[in-house]
PDB file of N, CA and C in Angstrom:
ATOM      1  N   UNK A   1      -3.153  -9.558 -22.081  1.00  0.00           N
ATOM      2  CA  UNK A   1      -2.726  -9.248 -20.745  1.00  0.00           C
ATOM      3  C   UNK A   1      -2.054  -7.878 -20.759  1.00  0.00           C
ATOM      4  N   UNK A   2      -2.581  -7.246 -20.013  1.00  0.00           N
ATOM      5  CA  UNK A   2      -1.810  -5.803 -19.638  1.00  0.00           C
ATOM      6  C   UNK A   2      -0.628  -5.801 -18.937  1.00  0.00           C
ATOM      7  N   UNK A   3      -0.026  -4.911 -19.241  1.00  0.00           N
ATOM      8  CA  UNK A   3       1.453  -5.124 -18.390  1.00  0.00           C
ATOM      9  C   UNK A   3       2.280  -3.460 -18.481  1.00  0.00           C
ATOM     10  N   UNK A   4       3.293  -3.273 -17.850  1.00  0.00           N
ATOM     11  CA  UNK A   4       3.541  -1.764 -18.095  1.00  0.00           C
ATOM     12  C   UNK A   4       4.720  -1.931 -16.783  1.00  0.00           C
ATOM     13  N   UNK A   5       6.114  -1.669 -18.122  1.00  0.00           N
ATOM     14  CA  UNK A   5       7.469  -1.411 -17.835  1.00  0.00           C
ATOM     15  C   UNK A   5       7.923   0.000 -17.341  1.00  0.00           C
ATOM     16  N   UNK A   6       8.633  -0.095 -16.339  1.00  0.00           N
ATOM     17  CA  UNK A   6       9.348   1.499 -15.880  1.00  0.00           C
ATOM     18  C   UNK A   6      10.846   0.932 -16.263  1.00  0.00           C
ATOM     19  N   UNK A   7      11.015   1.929 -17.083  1.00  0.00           N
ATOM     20  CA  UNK A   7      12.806   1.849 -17.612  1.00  0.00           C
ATOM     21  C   UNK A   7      12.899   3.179 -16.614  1.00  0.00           C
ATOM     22  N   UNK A   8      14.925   2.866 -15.994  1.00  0.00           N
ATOM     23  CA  UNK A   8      14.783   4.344 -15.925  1.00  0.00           C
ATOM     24  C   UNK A   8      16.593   4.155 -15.541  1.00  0.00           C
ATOM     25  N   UNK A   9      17.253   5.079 -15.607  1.00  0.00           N
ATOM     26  CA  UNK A   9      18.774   5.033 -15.811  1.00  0.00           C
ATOM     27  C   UNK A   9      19.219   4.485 -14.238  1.00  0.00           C
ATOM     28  N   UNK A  10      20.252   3.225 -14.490  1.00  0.00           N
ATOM     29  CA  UNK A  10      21.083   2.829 -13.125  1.00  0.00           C
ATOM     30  C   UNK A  10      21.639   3.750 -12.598  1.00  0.00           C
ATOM     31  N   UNK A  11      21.695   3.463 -11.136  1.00  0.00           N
ATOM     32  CA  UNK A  11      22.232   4.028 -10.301  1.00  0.00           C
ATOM     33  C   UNK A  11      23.878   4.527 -10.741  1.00  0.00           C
ATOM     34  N   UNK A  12      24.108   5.464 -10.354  1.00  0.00           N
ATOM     35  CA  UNK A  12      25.911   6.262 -10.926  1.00  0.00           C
ATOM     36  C   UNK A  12      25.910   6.574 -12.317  1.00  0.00           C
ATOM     37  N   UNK A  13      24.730   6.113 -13.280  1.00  0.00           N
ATOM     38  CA  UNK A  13      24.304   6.485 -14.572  1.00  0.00           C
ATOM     39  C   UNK A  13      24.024   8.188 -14.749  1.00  0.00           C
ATOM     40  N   UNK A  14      24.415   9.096 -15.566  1.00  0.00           N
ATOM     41  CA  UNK A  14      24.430  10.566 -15.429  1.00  0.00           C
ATOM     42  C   UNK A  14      22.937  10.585 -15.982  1.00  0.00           C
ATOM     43  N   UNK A  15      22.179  10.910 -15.340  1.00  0.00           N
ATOM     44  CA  UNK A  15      20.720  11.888 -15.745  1.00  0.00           C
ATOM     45  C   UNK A  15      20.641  13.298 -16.062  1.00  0.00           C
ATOM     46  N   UNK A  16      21.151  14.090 -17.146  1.00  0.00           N
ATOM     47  CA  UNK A  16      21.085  15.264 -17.152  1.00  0.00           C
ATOM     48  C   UNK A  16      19.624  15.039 -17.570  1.00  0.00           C
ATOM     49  N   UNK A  17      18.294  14.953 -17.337  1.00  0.00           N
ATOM     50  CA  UNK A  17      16.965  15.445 -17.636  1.00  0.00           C
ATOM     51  C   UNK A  17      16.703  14.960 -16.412  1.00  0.00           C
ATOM     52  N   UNK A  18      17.012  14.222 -15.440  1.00  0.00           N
ATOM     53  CA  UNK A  18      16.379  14.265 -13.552  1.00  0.00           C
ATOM     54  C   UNK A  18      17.432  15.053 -12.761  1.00  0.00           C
ATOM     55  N   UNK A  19      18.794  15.734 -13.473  1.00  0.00           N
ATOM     56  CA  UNK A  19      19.452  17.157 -12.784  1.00  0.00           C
ATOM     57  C   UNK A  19      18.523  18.012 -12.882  1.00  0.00           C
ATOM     58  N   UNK A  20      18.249  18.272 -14.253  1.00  0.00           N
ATOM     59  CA  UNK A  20      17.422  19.727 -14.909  1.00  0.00           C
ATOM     60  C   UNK A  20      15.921  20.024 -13.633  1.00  0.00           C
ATOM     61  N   UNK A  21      15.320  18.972 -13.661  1.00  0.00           N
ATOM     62  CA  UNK A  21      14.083  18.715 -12.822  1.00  0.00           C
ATOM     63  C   UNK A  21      14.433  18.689 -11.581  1.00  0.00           C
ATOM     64  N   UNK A  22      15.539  18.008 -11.003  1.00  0.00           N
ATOM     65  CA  UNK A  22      15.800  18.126  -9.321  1.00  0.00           C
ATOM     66  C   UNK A  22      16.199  19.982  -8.872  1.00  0.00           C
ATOM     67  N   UNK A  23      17.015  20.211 -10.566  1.00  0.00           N
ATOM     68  CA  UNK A  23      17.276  21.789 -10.140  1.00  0.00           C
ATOM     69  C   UNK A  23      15.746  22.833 -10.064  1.00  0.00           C
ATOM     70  N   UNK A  24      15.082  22.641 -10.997  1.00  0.00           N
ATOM     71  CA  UNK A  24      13.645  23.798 -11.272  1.00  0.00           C
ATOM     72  C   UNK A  24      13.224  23.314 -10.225  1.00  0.00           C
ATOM     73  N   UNK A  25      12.941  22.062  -9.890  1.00  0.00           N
ATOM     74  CA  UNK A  25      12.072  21.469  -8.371  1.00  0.00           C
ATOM     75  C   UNK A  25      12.530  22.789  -7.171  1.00  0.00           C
ATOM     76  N   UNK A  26      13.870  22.233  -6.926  1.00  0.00           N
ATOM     77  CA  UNK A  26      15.167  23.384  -5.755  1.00  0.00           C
ATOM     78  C   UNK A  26      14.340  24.853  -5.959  1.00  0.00           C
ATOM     79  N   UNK A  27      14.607  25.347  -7.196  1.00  0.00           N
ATOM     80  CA  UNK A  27      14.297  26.439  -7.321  1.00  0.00           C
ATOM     81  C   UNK A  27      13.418  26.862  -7.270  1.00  0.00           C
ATOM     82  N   UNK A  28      12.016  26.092  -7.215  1.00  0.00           N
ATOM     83  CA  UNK A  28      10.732  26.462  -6.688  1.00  0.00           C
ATOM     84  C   UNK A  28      10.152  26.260  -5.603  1.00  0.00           C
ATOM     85  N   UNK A  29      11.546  26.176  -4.598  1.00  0.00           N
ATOM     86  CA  UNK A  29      11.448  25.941  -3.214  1.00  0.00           C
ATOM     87  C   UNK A  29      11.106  24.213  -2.646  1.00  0.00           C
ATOM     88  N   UNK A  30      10.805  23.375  -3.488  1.00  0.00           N
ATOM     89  CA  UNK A  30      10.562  21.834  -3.011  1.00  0.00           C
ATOM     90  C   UNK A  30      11.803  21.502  -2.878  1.00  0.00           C
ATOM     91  N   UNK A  31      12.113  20.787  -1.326  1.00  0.00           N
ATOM     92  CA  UNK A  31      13.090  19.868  -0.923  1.00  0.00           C
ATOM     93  C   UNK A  31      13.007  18.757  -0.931  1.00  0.00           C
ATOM     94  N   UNK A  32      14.166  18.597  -2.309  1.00  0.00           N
ATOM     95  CA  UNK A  32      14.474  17.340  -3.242  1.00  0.00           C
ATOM     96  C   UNK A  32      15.368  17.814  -3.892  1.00  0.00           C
ATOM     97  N   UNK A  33      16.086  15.844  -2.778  1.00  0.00           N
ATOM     98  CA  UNK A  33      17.467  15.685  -3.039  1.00  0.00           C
ATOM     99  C   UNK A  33      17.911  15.324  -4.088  1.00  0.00           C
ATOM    100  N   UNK A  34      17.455  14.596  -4.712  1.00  0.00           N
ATOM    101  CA  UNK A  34      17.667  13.835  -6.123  1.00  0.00           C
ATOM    102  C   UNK A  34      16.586  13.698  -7.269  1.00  0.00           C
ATOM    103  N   UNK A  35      16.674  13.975  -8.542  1.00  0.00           N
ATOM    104  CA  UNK A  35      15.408  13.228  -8.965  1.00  0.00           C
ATOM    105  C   UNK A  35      15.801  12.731 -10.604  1.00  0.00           C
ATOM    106  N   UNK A  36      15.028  11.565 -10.701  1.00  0.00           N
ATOM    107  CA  UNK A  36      15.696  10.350 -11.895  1.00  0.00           C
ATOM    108  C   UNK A  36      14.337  11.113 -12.678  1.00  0.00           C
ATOM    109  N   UNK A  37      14.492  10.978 -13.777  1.00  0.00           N
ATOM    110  CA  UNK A  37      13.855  10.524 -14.982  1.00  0.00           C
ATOM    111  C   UNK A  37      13.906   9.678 -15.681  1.00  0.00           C
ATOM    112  N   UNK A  38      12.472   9.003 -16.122  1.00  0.00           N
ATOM    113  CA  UNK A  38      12.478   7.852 -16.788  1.00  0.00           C
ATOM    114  C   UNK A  38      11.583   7.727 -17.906  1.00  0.00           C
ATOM    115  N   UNK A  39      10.801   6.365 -18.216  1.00  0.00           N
ATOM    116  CA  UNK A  39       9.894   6.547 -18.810  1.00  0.00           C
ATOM    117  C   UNK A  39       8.355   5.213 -18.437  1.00  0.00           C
ATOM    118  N   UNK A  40       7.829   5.307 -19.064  1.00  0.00           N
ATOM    119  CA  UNK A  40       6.967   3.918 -18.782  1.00  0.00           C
ATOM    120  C   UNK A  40       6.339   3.886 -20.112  1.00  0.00           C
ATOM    121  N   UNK A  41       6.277   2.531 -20.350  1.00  0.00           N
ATOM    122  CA  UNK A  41       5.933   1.609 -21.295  1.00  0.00           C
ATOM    123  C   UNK A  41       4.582   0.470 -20.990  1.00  0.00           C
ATOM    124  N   UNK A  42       3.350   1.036 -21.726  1.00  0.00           N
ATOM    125  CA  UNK A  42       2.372  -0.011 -21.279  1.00  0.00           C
ATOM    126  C   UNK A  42       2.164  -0.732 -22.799  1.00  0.00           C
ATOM    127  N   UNK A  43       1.759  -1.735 -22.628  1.00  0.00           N
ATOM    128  CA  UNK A  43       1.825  -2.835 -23.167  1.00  0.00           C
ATOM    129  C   UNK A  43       0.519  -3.900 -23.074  1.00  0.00           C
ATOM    130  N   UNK A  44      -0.270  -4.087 -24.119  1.00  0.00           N
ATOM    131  CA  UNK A  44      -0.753  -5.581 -23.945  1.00  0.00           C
ATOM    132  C   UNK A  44      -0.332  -6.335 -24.903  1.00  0.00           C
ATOM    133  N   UNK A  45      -0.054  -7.427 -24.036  1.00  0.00           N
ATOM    134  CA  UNK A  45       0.245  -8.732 -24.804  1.00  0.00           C
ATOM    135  C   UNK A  45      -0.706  -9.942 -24.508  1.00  0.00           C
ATOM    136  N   UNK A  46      -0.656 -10.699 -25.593  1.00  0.00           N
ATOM    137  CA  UNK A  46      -1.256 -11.888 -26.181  1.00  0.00           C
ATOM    138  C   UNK A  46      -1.139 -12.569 -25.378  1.00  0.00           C
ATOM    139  N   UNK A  47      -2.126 -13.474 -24.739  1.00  0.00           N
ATOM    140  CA  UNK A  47      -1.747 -14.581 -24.056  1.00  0.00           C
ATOM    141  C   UNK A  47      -2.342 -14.384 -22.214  1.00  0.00           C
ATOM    142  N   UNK A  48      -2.362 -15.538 -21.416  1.00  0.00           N
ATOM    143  CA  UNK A  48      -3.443 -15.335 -20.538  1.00  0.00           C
ATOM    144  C   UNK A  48      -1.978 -16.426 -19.774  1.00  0.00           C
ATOM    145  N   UNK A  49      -1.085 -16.598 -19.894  1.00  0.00           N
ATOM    146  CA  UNK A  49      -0.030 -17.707 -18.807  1.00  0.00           C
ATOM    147  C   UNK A  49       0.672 -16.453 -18.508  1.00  0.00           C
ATOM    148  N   UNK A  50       0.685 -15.719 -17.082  1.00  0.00           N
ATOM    149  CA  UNK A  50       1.654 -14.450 -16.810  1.00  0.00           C
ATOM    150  C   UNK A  50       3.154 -14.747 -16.408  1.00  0.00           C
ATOM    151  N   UNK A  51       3.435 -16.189 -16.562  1.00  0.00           N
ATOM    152  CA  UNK A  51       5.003 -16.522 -16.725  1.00  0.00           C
ATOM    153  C   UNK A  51       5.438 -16.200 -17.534  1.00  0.00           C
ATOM    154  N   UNK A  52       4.601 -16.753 -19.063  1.00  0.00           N
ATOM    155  CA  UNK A  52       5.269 -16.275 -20.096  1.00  0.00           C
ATOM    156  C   UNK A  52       4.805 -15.080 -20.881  1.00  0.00           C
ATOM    157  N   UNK A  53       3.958 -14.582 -20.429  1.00  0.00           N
ATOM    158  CA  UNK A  53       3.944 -13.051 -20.619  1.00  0.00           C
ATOM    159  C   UNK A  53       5.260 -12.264 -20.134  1.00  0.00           C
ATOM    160  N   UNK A  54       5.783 -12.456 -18.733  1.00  0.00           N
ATOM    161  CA  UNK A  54       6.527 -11.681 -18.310  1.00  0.00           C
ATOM    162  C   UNK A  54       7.686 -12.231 -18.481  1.00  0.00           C
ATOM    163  N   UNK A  55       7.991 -13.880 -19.402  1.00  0.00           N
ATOM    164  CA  UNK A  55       9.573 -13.774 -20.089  1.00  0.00           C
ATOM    165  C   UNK A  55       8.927 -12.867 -21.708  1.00  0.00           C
ATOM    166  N   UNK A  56       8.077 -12.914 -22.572  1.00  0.00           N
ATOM    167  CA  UNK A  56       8.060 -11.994 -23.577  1.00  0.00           C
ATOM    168  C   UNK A  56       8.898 -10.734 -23.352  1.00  0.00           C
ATOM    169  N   UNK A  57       7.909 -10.418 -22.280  1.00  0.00           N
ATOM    170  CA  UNK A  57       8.633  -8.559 -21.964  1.00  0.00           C
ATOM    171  C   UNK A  57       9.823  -8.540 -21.220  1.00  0.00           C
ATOM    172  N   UNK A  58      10.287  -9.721 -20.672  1.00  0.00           N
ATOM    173  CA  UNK A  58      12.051  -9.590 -20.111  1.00  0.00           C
ATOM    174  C   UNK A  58      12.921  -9.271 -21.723  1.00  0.00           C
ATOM    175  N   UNK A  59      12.429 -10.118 -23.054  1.00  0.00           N
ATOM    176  CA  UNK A  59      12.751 -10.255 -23.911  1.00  0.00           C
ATOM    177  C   UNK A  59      12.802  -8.547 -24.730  1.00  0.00           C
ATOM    178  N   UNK A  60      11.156  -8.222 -24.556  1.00  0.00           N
ATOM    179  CA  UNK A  60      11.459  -7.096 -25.195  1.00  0.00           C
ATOM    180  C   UNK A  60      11.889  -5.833 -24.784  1.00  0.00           C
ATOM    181  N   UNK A  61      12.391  -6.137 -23.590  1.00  0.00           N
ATOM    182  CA  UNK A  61      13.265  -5.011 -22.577  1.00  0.00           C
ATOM    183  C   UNK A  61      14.325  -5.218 -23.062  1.00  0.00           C
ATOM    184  N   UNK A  62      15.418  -6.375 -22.736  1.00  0.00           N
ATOM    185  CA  UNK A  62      16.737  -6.714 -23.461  1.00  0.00           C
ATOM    186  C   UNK A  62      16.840  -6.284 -24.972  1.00  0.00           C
ATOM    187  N   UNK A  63      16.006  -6.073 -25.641  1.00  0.00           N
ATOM    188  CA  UNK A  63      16.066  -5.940 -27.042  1.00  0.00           C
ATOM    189  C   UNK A  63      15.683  -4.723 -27.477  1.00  0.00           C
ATOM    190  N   UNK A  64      14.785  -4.455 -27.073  1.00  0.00           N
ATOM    191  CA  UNK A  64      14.465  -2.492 -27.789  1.00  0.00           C
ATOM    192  C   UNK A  64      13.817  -1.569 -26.475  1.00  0.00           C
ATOM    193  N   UNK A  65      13.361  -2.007 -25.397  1.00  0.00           N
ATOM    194  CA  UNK A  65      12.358  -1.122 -24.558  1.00  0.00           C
ATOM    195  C   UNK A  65      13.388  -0.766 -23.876  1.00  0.00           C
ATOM    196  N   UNK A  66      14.462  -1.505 -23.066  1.00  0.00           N
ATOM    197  CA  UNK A  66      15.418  -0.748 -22.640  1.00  0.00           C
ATOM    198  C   UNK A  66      17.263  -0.434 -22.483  1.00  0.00           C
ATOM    199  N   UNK A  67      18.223  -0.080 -22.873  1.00  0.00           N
ATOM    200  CA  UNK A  67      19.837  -0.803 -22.725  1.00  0.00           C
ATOM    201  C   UNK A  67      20.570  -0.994 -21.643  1.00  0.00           C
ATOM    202  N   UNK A  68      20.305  -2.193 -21.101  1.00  0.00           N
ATOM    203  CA  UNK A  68      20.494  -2.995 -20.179  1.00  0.00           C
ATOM    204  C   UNK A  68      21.784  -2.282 -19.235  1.00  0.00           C
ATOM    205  N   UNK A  69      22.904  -1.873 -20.421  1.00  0.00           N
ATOM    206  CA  UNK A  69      24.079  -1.675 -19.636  1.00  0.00           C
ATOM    207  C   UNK A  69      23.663  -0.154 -18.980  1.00  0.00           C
ATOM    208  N   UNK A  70      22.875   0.468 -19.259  1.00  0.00           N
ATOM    209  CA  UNK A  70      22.535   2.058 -18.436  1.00  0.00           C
ATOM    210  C   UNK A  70      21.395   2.245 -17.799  1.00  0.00           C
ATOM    211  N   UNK A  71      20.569   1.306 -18.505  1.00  0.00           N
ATOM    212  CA  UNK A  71      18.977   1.467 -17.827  1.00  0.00           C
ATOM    213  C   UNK A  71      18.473   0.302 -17.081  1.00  0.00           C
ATOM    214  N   UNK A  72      17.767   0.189 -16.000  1.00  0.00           N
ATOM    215  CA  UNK A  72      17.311  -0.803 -14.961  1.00  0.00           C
ATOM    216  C   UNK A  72      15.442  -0.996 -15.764  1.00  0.00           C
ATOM    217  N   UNK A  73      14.724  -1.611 -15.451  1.00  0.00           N
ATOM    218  CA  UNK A  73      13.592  -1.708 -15.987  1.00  0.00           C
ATOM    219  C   UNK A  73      12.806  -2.863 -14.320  1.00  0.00           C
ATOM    220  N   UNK A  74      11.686  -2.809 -14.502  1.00  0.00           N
ATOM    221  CA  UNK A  74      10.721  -2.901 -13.610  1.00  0.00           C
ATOM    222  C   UNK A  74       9.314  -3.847 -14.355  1.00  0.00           C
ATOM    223  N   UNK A  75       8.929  -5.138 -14.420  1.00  0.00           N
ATOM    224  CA  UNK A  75       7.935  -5.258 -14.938  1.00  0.00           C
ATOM    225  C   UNK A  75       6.218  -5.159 -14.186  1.00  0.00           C
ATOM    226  N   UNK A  76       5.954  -5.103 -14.597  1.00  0.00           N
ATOM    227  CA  UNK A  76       4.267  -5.255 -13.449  1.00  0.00           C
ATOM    228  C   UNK A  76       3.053  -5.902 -15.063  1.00  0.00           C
ATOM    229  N   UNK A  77       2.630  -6.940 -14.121  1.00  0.00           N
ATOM    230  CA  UNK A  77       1.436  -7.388 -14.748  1.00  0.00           C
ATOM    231  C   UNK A  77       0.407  -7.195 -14.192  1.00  0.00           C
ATOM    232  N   UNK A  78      -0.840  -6.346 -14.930  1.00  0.00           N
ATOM    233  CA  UNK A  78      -2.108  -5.826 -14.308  1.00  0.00           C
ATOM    234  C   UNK A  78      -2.805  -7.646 -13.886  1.00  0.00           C
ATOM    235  N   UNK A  79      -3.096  -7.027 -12.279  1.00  0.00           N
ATOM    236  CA  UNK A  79      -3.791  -8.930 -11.778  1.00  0.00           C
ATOM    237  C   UNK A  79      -2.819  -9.600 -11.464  1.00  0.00           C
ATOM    238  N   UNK A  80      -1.292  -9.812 -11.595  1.00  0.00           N
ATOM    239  CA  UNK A  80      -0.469 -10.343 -11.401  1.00  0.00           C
ATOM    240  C   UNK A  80       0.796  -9.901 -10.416  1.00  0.00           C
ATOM    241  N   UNK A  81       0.336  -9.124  -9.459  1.00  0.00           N
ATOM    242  CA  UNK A  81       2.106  -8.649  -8.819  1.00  0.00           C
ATOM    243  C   UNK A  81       2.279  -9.518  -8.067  1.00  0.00           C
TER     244      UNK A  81
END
């Protein structure tokens, strides 16, 4: 099963790499107010039940894909939203 995580820093969390980008954005004239940087993580995993596909990857978010206390994460299962 395909699947593919967006980690990306909580809200009041400091982004100096979506400052850097909201600033060059400014400076090349695009109006934009804010902008986050993140990352995405695709993934297939084993298995055809998308319940427990998507506790696996709650699992491997809490544990290495993302740190819970700074970063928010997003799951999506390809066939499954």
């Amino acid at each position: 099963m395909r699947a593919t995580v967006l980690v990306r820093p909580k809200e009041g969390i400091l982004d100096p790499q979506g400052d850097a980008v909201g600033s060059s954005l400014r400076q090349l004239g695009f109006a934009v107010d804010e902008a986050r940087v993140g990352r995405v993580v695709d993934l297939e995993v084993e298995g055809s039940d998308p319940a427990e596909a998507r506790e696996q990857i709650e699992r491997m978010c809490r544990h290495l894909l993302a740190n819970p206390l700074i970063e928010s994460y997003e799951i999506s299962l390809e066939g499954h939203e």
